[in-house]
Protein backbone atom coordinates (compact mmCIF):
# COMPACT_ATOMS: atom_id res chain seq x y z
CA UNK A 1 0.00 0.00 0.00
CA UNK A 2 1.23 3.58 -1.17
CA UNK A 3 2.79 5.64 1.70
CA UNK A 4 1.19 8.96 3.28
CA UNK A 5 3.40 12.20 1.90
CA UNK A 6 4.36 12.68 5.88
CA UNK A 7 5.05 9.33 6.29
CA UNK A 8 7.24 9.05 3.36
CA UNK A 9 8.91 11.96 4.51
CA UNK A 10 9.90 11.15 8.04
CA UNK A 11 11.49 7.64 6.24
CA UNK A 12 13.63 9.61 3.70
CA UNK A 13 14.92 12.28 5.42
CA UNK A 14 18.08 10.50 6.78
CA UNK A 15 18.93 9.68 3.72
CA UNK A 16 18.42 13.00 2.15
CA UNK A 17 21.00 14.32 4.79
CA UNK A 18 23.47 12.35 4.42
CA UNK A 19 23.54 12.75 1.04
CA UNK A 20 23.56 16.38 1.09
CA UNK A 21 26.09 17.09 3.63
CA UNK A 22 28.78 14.98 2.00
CA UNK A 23 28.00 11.82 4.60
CA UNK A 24 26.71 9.42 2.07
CA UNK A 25 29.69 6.98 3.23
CA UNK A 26 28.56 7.19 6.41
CA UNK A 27 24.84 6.02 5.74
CA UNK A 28 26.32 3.04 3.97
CA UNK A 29 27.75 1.68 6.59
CA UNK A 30 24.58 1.96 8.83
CA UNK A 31 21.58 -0.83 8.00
CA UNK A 32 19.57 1.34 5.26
CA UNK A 33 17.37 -0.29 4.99
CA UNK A 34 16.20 0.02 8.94
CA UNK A 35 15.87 4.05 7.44
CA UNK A 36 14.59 3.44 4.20
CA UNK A 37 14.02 1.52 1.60
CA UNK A 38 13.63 3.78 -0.99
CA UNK A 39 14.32 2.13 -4.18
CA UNK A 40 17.24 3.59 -5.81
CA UNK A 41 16.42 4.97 -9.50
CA UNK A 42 20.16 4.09 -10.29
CA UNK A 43 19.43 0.59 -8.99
CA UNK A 44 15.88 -0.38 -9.32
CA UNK A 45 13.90 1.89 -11.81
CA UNK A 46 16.57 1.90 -14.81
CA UNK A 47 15.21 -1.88 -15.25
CA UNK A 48 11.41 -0.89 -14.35
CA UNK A 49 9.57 -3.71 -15.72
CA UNK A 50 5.63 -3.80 -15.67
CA UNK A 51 3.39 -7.44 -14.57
CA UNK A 52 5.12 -10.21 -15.92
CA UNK A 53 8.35 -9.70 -18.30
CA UNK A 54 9.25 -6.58 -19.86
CA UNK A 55 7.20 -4.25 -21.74
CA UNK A 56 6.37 -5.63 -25.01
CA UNK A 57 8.53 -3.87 -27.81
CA UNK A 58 5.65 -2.05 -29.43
CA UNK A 59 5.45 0.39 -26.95
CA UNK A 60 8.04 2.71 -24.77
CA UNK A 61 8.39 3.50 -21.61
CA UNK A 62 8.94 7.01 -20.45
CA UNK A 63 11.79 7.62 -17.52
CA UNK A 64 10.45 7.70 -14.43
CA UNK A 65 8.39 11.18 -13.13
CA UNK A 66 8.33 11.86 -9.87
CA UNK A 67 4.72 13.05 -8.86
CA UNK A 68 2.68 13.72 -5.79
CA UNK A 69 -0.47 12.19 -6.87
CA UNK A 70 -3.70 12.19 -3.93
CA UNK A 71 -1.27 13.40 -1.63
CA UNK A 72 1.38 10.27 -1.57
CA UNK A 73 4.33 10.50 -3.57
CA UNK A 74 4.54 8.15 -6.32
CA UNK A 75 6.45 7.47 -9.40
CA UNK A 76 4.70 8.04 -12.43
CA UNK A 77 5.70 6.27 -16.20
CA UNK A 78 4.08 7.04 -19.65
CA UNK A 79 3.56 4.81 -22.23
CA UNK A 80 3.68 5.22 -25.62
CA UNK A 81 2.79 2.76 -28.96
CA UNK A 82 5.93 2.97 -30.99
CA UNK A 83 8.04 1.46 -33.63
CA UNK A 84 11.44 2.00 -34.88
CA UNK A 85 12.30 1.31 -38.55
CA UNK A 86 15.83 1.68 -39.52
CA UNK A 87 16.92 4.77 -36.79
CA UNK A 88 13.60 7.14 -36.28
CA UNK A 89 11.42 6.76 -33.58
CA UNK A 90 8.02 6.80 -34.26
CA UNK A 91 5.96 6.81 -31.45
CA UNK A 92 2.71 7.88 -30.57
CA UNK A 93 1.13 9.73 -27.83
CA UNK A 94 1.06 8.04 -24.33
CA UNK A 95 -2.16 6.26 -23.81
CA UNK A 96 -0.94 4.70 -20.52
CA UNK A 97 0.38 6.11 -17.32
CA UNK A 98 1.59 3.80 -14.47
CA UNK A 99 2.26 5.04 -10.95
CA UNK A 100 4.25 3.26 -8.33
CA UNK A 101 5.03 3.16 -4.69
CA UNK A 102 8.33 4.68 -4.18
CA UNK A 103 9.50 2.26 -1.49
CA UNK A 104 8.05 -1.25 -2.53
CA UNK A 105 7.87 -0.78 -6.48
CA UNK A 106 4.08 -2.08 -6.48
CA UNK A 107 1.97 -0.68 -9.24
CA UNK A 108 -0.47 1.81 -7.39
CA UNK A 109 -2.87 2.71 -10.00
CA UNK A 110 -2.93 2.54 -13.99
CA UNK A 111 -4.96 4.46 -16.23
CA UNK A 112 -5.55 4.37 -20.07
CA UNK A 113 -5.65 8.20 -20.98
CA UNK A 114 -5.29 10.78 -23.73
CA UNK A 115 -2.91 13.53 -25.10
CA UNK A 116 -5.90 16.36 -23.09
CA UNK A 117 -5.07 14.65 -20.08
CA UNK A 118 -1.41 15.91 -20.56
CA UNK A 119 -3.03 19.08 -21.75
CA UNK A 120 -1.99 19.05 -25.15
CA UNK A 121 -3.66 18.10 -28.28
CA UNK A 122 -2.13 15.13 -30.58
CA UNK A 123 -4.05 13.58 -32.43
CA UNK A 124 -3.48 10.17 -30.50
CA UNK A 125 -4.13 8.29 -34.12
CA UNK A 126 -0.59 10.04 -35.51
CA UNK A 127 2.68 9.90 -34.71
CA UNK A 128 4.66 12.61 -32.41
CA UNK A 129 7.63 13.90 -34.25
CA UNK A 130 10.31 11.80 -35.23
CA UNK A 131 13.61 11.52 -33.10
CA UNK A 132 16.56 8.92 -32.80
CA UNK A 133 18.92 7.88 -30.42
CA UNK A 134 21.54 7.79 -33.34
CA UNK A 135 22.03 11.57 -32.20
CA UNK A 136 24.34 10.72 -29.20
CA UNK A 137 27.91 9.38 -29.41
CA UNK A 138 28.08 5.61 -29.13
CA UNK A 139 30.76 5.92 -26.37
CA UNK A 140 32.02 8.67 -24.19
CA UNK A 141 31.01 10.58 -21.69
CA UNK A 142 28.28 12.47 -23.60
CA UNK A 143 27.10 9.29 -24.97
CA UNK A 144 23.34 8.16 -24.08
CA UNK A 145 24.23 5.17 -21.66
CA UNK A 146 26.64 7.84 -19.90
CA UNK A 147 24.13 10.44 -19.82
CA UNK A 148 21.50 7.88 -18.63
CA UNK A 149 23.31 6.75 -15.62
CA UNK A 150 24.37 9.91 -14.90
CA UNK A 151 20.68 11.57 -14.67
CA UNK A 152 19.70 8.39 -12.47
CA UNK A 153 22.00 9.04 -10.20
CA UNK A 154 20.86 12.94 -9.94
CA UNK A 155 17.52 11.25 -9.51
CA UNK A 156 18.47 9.21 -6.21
CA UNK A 157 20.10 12.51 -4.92
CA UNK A 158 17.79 15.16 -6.04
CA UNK A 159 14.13 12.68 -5.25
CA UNK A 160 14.79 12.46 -1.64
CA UNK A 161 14.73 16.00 -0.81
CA UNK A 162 11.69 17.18 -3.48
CA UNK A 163 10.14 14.41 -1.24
CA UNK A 164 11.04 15.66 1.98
CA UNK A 165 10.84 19.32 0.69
CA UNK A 166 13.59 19.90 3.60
CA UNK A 167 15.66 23.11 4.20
CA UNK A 168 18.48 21.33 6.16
CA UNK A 169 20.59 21.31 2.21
CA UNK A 170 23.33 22.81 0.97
CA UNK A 171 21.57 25.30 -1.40
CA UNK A 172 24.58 25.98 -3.82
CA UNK A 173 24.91 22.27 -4.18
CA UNK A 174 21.98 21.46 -4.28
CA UNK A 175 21.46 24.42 -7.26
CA UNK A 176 24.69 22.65 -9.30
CA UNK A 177 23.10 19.40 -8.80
CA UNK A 178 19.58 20.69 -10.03
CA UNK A 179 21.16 22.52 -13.13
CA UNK A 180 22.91 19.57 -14.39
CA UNK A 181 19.31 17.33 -13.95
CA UNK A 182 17.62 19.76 -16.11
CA UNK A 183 20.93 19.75 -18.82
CA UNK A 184 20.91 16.40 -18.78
CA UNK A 185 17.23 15.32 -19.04
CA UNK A 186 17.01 17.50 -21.83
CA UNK A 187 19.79 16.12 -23.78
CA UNK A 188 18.41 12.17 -23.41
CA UNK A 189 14.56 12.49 -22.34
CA UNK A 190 12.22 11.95 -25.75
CA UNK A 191 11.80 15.30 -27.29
CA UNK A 192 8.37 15.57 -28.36
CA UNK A 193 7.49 13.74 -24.69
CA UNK A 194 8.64 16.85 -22.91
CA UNK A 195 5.68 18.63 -22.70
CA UNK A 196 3.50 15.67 -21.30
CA UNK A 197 6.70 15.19 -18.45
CA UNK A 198 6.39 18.48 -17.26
CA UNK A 199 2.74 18.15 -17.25
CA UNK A 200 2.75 15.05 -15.46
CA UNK A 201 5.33 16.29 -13.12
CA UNK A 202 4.87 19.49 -12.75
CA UNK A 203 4.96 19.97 -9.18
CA UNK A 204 8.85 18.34 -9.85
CA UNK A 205 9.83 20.06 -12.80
CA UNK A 206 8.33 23.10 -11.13
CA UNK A 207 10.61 22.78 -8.38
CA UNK A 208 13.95 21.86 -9.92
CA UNK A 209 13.45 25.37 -12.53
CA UNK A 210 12.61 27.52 -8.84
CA UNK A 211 16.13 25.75 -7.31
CA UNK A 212 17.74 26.10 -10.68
CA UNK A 213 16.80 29.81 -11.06
């Protein structure tokens, strides 16, 4: 069962300390898990996989969104009919959103839903713009996989403290670290899905431009 937004707070905010004071090490070598078992987006959500096996190829699944959805925080994903012949992306608008508990990775709710619910206005029979993942290097640190495991890892830093929505932070850090989310999520998230992230996650998205300035 989803956690209460206070609830999920009080278990997180060791975590988010630590983390943000330089004492990550230090949590380590405590039991975790007896503080929280927040399921690390580096870890755990990278291979998000939905009922039994993985998604079936004809559709995509969106990174994860970080939402506060009936007052519990949750982790939302889109998903989106698509094909890819020969480099392009085609995909189509999502007509699926999944949310998930935070700490045990349950699906919480799913609902089937259209581009309005996003607030925009695709024609849900057409495909989005075309885009490819041949755009990034194939090695490097710029390339996708890089850039991939590299905005997870912002994720596991930067989730804990939306969540808490502490003040005990280092604020210039926390700034860099916010800055270099939005760079990167930019560079590897699905262009014409933007819109429908920030709509989804707005109370997120909304935070990490405020921090960002």
């Amino acid at each position: 069962m989803a956690q209460s937004f206070n609830q999920f707070r009080r278990k997180i905010t060791f975590l988010m300390i630590a983390e943000l004071v330089g004492c990550a090490n230090a949590a380590k070598n405590q039991d975790i898990d007896t503080v929280i078992n927040f399921k690390s987006f580096s870890k755990h959500w990278i291979n998000v996989v939905f009922r039994d096996g993985a998604v079936p190829s004809s559709t995509h699944t969106s990174l994860p969104v970080p939402v506060l959805r009936q007052g519990q925080v949750q982790i939302a994903y889109m998903i989106c009919p698509f094909r890819v012949i020969q480099g392009p992306v085609q995909m189509r608008p999502p007509n699926q959103v999944i949310w998930c508990d935070p700490v045990s990775a349950d699906i919480t709710a799913e609902a089937y839903v259209s581009s309005d619910y996003f607030g925009q206005a695709d024609d849900p029979g057409k495909n989005l713009p075309e885009w490819s993942f041949d755009n990034f290097p194939k090695s490097g640190e710029n390339s996708y996989d890089n850039l991939r495991k590299r905005l997870f890892e912002l994720y596991d830093v930067l989730f804990p403290v939306w969540a808490t929505d502490s003040t005990k932070i280092d604020r210039v850090r926390l700034q860099n670290l916010t800055c270099e989310f939005l760079k990167i999520f930019n560079q590897v998230s699905e262009p014409p899905l933007r819109p429908y992230y920030y709509s989804l996650g707005n109370d997120y998205f909304k935070w990490l431009r405020k921090l960002a300035g």
